[in-house]
N, C-alpha and C. Protein backbone atom coordinates (compact mmCIF):
# COMPACT_ATOMS: atom_id res chain seq x y z
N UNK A 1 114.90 13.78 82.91
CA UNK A 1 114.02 12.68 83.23
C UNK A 1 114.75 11.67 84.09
N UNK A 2 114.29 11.15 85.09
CA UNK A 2 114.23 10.29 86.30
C UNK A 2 114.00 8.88 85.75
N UNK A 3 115.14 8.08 85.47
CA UNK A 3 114.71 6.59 85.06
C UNK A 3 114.86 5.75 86.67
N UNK A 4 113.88 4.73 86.08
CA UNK A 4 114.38 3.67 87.27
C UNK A 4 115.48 3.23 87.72
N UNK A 5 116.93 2.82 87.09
CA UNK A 5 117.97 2.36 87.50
C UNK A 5 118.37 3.10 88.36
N UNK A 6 118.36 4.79 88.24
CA UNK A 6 118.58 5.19 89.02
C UNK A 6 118.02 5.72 90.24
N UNK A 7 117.21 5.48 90.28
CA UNK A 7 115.83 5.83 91.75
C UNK A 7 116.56 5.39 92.57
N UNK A 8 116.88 3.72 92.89
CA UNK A 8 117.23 3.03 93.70
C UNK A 8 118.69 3.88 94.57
N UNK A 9 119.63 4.07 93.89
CA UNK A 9 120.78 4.80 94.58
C UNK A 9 120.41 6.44 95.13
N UNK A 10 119.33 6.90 94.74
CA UNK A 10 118.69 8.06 95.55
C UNK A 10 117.83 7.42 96.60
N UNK A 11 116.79 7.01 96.55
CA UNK A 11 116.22 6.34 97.37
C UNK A 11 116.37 5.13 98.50
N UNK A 12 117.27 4.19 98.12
CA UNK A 12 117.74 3.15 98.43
C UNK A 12 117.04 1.75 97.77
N UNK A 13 117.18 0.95 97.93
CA UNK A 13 116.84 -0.70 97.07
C UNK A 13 115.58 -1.09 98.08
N UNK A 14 114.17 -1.47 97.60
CA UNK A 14 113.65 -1.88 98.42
C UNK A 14 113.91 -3.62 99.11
N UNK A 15 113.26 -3.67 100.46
CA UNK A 15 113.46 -5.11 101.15
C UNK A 15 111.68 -5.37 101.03
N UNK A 16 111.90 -6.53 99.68
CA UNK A 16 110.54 -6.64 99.15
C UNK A 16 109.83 -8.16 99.94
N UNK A 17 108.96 -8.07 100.18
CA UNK A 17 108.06 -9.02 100.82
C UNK A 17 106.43 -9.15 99.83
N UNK A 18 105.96 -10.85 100.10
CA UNK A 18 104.88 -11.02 99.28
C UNK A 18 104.00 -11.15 100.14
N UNK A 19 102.75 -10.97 100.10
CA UNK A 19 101.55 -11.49 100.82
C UNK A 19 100.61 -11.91 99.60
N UNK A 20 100.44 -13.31 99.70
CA UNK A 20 99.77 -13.76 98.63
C UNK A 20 98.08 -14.03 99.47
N UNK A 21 96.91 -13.80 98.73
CA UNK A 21 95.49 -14.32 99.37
C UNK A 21 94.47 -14.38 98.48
N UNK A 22 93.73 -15.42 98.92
CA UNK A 22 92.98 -16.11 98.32
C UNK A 22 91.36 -15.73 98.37
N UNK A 23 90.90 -15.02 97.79
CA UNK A 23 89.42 -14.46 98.05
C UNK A 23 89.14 -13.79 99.66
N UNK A 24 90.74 -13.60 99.89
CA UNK A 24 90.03 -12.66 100.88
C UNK A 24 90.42 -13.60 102.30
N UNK A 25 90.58 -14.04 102.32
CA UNK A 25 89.90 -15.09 103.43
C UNK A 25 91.80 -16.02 103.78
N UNK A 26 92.66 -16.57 102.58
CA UNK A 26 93.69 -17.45 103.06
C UNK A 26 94.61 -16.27 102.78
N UNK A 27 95.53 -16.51 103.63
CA UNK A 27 96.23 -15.51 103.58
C UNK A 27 97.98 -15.93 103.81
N UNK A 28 99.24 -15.88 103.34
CA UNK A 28 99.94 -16.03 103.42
C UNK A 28 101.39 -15.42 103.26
N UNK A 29 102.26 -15.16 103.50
CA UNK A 29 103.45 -14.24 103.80
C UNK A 29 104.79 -15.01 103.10
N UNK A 30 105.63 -14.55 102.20
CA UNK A 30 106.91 -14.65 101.80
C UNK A 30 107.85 -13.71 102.84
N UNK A 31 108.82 -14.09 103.03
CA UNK A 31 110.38 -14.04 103.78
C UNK A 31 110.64 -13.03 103.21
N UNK A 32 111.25 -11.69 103.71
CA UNK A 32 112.30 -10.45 102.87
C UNK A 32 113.17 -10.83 102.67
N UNK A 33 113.49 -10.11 101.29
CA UNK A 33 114.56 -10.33 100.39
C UNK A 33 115.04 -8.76 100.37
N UNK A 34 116.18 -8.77 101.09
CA UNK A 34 117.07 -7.85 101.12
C UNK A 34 117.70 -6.97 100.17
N UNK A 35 117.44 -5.51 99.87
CA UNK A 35 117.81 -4.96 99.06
C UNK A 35 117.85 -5.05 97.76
N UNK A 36 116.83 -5.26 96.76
CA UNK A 36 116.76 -5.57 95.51
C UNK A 36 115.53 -5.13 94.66
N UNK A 37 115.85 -5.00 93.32
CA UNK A 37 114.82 -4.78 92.70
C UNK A 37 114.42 -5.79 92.29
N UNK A 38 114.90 -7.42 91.95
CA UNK A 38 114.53 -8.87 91.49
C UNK A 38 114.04 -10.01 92.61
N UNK A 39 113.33 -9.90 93.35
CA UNK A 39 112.96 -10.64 94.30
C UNK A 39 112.78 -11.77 93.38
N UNK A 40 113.44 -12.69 94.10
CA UNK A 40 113.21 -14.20 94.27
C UNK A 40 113.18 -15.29 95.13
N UNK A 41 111.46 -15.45 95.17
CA UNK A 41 110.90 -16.39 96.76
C UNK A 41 111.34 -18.11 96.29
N UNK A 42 112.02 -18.77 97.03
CA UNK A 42 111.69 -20.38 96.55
C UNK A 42 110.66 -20.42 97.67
N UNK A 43 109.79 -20.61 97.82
CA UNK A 43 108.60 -20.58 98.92
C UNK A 43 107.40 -21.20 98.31
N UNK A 44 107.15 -22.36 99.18
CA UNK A 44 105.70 -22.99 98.82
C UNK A 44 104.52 -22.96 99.90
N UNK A 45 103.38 -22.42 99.13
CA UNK A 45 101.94 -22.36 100.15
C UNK A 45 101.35 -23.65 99.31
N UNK A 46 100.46 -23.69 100.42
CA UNK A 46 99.05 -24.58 99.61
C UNK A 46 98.26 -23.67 100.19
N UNK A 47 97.03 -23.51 99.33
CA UNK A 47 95.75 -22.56 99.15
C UNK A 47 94.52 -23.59 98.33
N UNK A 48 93.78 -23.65 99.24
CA UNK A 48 92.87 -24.32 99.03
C UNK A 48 91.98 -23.60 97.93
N UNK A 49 91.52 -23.97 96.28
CA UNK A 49 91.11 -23.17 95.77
C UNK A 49 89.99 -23.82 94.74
N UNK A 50 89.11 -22.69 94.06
CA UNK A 50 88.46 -23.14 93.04
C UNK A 50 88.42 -22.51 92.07
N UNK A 51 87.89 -22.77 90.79
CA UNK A 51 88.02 -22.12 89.24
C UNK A 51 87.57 -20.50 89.56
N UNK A 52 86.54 -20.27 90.38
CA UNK A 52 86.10 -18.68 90.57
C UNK A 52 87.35 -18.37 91.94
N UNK A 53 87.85 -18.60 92.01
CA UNK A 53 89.00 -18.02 93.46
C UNK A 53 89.61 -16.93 92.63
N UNK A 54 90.10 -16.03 93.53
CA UNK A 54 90.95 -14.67 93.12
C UNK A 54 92.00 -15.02 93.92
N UNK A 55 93.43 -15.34 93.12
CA UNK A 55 94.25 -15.10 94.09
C UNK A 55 95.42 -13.41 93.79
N UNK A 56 95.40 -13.20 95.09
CA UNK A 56 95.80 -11.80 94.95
C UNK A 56 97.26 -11.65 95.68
N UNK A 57 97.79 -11.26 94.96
CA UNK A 57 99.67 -11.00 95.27
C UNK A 57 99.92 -9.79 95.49
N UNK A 58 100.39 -9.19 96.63
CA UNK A 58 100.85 -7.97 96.81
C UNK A 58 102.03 -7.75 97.38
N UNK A 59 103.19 -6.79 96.81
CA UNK A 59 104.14 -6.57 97.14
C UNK A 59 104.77 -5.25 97.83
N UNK A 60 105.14 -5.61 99.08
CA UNK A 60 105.80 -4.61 99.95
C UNK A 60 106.70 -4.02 99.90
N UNK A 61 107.30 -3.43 100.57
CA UNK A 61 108.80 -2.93 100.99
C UNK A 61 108.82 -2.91 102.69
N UNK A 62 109.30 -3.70 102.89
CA UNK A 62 109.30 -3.60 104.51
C UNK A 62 109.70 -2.89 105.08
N UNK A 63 110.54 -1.74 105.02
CA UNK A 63 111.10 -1.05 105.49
C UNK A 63 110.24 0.63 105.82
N UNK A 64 109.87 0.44 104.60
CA UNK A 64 108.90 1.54 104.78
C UNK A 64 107.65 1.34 105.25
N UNK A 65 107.20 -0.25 105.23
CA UNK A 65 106.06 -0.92 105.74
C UNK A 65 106.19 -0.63 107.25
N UNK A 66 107.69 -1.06 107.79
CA UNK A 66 107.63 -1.12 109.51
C UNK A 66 107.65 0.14 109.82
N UNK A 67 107.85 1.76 109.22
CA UNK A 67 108.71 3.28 109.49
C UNK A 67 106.84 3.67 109.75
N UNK A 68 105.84 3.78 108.16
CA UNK A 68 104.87 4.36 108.10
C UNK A 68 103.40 4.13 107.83
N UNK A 69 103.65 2.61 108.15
CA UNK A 69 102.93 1.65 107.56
C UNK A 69 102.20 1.58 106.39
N UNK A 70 103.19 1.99 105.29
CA UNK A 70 103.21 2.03 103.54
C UNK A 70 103.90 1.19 103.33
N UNK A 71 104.15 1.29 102.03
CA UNK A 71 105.61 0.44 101.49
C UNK A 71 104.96 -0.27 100.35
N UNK A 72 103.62 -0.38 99.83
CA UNK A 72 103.18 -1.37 98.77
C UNK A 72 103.86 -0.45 97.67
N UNK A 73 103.77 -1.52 97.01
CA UNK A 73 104.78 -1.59 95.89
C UNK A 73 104.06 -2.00 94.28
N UNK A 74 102.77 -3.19 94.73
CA UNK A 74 102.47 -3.98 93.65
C UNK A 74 101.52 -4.63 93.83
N UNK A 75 100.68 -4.52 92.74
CA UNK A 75 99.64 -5.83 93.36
C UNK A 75 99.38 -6.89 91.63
N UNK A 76 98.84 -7.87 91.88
CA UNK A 76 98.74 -8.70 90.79
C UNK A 76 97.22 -9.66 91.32
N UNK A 77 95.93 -9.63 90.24
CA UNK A 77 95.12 -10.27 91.02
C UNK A 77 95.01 -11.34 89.81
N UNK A 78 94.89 -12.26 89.81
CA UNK A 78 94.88 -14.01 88.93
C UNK A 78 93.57 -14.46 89.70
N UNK A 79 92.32 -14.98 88.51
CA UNK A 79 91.37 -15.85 88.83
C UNK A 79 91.99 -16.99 88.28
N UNK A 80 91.83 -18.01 89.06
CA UNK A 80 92.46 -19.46 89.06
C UNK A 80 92.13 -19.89 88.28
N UNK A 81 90.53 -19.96 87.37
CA UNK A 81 90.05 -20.50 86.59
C UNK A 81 90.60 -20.35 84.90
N UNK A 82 91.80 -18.79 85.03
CA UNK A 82 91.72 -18.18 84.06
C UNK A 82 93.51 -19.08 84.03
N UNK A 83 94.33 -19.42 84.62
CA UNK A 83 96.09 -20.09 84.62
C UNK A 83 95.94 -21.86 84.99
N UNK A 84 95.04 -22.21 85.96
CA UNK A 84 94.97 -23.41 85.79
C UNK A 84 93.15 -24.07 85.83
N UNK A 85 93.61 -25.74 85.18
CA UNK A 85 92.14 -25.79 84.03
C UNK A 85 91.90 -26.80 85.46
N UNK A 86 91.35 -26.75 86.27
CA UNK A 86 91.20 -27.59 87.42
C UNK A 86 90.33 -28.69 87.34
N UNK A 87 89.15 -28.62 85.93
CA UNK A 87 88.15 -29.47 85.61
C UNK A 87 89.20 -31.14 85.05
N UNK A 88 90.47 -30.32 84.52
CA UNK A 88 91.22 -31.98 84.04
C UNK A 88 91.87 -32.71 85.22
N UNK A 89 91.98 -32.39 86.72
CA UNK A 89 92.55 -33.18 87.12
C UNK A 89 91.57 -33.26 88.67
N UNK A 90 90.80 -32.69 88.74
CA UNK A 90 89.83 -33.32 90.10
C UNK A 90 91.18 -32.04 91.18
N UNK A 91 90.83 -33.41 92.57
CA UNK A 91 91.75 -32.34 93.70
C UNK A 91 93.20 -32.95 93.27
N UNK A 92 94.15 -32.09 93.99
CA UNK A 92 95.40 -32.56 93.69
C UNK A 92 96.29 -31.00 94.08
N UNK A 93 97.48 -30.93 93.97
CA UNK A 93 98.18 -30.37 93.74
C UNK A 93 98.70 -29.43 92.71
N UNK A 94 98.91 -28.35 92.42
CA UNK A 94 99.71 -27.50 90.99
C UNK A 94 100.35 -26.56 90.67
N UNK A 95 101.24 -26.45 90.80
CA UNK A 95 102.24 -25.59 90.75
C UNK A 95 101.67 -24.30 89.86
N UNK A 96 101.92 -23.16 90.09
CA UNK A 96 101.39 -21.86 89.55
C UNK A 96 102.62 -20.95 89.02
N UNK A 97 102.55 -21.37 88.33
CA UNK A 97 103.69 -20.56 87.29
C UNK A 97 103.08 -19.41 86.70
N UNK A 98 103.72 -17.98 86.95
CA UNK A 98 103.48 -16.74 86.11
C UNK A 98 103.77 -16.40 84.97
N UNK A 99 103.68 -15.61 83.89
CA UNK A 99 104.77 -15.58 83.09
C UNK A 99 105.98 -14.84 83.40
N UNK A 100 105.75 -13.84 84.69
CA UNK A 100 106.66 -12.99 84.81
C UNK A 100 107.45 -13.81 86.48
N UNK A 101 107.05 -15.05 86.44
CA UNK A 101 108.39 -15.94 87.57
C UNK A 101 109.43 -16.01 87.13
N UNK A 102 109.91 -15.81 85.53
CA UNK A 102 111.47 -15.51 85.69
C UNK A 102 111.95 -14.91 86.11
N UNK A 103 111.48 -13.38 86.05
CA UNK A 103 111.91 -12.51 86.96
C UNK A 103 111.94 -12.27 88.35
N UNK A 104 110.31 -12.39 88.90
CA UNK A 104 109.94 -12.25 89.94
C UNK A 104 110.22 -13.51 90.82
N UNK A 105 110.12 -14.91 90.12
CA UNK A 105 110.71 -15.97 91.17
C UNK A 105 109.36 -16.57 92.11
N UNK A 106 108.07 -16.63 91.84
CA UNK A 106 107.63 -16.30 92.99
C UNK A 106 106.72 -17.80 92.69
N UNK A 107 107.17 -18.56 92.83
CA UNK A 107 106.00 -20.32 92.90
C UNK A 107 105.49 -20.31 93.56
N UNK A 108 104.05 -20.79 93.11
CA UNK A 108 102.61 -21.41 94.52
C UNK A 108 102.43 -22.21 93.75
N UNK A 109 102.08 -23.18 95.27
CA UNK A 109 101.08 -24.64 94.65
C UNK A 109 99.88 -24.35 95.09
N UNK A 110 98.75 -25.00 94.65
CA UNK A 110 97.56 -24.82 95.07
C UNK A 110 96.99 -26.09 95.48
N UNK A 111 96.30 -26.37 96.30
CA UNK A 111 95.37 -27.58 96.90
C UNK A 111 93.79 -27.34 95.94
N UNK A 112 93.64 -28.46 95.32
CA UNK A 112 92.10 -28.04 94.96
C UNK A 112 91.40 -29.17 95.61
């Protein structure tokens, strides 16, 4: 059996990139992170959003993205209404914390 730790030294480490979007429509790009399985973006968007918004995170590998135009890796879709309560603070600013940003690293603020 084939574990993950070792994939990477057969295969090589992917160069992971985010494209984060917002119902489709806002769309935004994280910086590659070179060779790793722990990507970590310090990177801030604003995304204009509301309680029904989908925001949708997908993760690349650029390398295989630029060779065959593949390389996804991941996707994660969050309705806004369901991580932040937007009815307590009107418009403003808010940081979007995952539970899995320790690992992954990956902060958005949102504009409401």
């Amino acid at each position: 059996m084939l574990t993950f730790p070792i994939l990477p030294r057969l295969v090589g480490f992917p160069d992971p990139f985010a494209v984060a979007t917002v119902n489709g429509e806002q769309t935004k790009t994280t910086s590659v992170i070179k060779k790793t399985l722990n990507p970590y973006w310090n990177e801030r968007f604003d995304l204009r959003v509301n309680e029904d918004s989908v925001l949708a995170v997908q993760i690349f590998d650029q390398k295989k993205f630029k060779k065959k135009d593949q390389g996804f890796l991941g996707v994660v879709n969050i309705r806004v209404g369901n991580v932040i309560d937007l009815d307590a603070g009107g418009d403003g600013t808010y940081p979007l914390m995952f539970p899995w940003q320790a690992r992954c690293g990956w902060p958005c603020s949102m504009t409401c």
